[in-house]
Structure formats: structure tokens, C-alpha cells
Protein backbone atom coordinates (compact mmCIF):
# COMPACT_ATOMS: atom_id res chain seq x y z
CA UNK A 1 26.99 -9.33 20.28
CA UNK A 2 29.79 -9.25 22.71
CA UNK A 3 28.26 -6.18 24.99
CA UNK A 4 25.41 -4.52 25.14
CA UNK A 5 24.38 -1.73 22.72
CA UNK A 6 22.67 1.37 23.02
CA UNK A 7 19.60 3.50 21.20
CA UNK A 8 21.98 5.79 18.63
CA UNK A 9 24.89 3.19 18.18
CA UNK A 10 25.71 2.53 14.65
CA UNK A 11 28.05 -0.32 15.32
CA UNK A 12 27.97 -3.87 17.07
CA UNK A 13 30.89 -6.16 17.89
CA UNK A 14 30.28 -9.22 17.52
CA UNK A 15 32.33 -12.21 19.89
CA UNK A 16 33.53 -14.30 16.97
CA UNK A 17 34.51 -13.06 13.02
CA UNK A 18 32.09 -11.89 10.79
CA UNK A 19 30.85 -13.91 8.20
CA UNK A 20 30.93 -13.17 4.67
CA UNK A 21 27.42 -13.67 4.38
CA UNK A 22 27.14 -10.08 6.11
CA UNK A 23 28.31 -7.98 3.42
CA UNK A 24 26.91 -4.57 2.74
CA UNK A 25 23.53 -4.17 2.25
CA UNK A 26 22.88 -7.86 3.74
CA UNK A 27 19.36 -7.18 6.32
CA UNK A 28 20.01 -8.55 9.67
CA UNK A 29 17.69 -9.03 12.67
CA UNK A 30 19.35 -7.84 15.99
CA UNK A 31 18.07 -9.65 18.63
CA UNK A 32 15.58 -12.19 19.71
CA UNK A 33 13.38 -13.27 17.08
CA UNK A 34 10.88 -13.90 19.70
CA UNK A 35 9.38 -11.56 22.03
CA UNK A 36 10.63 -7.95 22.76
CA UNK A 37 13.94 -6.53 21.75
CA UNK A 38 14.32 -6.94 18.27
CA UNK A 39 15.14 -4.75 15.20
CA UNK A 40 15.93 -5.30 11.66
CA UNK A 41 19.08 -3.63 10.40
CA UNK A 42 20.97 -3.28 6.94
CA UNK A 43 24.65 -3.74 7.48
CA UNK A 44 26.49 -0.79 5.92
CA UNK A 45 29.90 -1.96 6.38
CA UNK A 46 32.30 -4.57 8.41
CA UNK A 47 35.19 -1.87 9.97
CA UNK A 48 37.10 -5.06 11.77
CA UNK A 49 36.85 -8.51 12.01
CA UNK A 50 34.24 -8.54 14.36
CA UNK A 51 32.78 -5.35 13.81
CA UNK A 52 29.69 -4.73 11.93
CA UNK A 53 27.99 -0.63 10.99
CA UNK A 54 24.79 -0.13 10.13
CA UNK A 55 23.25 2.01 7.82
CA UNK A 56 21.11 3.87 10.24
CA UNK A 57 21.18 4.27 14.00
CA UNK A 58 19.58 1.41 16.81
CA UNK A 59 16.32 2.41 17.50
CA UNK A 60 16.52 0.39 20.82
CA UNK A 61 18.69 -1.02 23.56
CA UNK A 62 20.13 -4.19 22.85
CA UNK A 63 21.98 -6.35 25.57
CA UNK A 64 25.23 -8.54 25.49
CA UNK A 65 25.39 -11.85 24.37
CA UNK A 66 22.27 -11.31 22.14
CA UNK A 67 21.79 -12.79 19.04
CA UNK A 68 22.22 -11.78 14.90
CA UNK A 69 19.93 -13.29 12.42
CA UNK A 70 20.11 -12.86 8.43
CA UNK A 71 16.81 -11.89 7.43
CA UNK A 72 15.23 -11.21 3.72
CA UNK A 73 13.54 -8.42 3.23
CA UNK A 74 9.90 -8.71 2.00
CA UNK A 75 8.24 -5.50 0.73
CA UNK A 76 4.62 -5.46 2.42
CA UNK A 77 1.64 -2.90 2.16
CA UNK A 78 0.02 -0.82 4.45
CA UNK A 79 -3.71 0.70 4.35
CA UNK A 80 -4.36 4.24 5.40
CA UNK A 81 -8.05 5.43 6.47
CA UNK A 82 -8.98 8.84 6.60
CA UNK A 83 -10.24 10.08 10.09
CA UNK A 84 -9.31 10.72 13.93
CA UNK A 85 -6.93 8.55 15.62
């Protein structure tokens, strides 16, 4: 990304062109893949050449210069037990 975004934002430019690979509904990882400061995102629409919507709001800060991944979605499971948390 060419700056940094906020929590709320619904759009990130990117420094270069977007590739065609990120067409609507394409899932993207914003952010490092490694650590903290990662989300995944589905790309709602390209507005510009180097701009890129989502679908739904950041849930986080991101900073400048950070990094876009394509990512495949994989549908998982989760287990819910009854009592106090």
C-alpha cells in the first residue's frame, strides 16, 4: 500500500497498478503474513488504477508500504461448548 490505512477505511491505494488477478470478489490478505497486523479482505471493486474497495470496513490499522497477498478462502469449522467463559 502506498500510505498507511486506518480501522473503518474501505479503500487502499496501492503504489503500482492493480492486477487483474484482483477482481471482485478475489480474497486478499492485507498485511504481513507473519506476525501481527494482518487481515483477510474480499475486494469489492478497483475505483482507479491503483485503487482497490473492499467489501467491508478494516478492522485494524495498517501502515504504508505494507504488503497485499491473494489468498483462497478455505471454509473451516468451529466447536461450541456449553458453559461459563
Amino acid at each position: 500500500s502506498s500510505t498507511g490505512v486506518t480501522v473503518g477505511s474501505t479503500a487502499i491505494t496501492l503504489t503500482t497498478t492493480v492486477p487483474t488477478g484482483l477482481a471482485a470478489g478475489t480474497t486478499i490478505v492485507v498485511g504481513a503474513t507473519t506476525g501481527t497486523g494482518w487481515e483477510a479482505q474480499v475486494v469489492n471493486s478497483t475505483t482507479a488504477s491503483s485503487q482497490i474497495t473492499f467489501a467491508n470496513p478494516l478492522v485494524q490499522d495498517h501502515v504504508g508500504s505494507g504488503v497485499i497477498y491473494t489468498a483462497t478462502a478455505q471454509l473451516g469449522q468451529a466447536q461450541f461448548t456449553a458453559g461459563v467463559v
